[in-house]
Protein backbone atom coordinates (compact mmCIF):
# COMPACT_ATOMS: atom_id res chain seq x y z
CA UNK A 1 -31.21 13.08 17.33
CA UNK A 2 -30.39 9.64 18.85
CA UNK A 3 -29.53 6.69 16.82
CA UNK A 4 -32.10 4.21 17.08
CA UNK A 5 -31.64 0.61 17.53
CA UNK A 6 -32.39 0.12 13.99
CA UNK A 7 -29.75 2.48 12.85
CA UNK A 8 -27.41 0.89 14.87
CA UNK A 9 -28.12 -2.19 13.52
CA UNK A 10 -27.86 -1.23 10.05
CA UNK A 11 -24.50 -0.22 10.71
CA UNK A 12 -23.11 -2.70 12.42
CA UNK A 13 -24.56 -5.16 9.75
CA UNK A 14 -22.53 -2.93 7.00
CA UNK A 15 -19.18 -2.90 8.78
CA UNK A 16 -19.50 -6.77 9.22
CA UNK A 17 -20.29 -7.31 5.68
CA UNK A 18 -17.27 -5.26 4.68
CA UNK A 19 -14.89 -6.88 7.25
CA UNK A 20 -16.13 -10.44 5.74
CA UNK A 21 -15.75 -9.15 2.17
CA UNK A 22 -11.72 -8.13 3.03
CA UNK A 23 -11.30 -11.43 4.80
CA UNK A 24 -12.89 -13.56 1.95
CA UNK A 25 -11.10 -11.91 -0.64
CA UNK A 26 -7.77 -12.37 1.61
CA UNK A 27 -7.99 -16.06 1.58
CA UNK A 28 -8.77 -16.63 -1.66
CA UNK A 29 -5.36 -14.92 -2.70
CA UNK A 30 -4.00 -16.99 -0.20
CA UNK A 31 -5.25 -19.91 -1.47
CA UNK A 32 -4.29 -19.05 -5.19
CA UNK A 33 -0.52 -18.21 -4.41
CA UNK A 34 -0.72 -21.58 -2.47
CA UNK A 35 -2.17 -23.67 -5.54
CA UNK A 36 0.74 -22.00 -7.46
CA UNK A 37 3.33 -22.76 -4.66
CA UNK A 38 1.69 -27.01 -4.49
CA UNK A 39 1.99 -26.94 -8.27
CA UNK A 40 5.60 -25.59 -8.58
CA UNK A 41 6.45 -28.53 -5.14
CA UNK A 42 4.74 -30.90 -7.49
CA UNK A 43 7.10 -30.55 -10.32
CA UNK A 44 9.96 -30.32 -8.47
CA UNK A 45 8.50 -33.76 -6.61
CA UNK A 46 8.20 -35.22 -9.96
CA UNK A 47 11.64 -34.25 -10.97
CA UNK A 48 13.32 -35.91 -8.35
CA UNK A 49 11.07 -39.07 -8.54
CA UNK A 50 12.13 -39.16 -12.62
CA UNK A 51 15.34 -38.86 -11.63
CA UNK A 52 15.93 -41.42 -9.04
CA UNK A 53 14.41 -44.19 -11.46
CA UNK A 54 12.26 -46.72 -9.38
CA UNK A 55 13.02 -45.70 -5.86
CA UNK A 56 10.14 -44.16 -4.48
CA UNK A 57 9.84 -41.00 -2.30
CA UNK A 58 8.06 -41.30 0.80
């Protein structure tokens, strides 16, 4: 029996949704690990601002 255009449609609909899922779930790791790597810049930022006294980092 031949797929119908419905069928077809159902599929493709699935695969998308999966694809999306993977790529959503990708970025928010990749945004976590980068929130970690900004917060572990941030103290290292505030490290060298404490220790240069007044001069500011630009």
């Amino acid at each position: 029996m031949r797929a119908t255009r419905a069928d077809k449609q159902k599929t493709v609909r699935a695969t998308r949704a999966d694809k999306q899922k993977t790529v959503r779930a990708a970025r928010a790791d990749k945004q976590k690990t980068n929130n970690e790597r900004t917060m572990n810049e941030q103290k290292t930022n505030n490290e060298r601002r404490n220790a240069k006294g007044k001069r500011k980092i630009r």
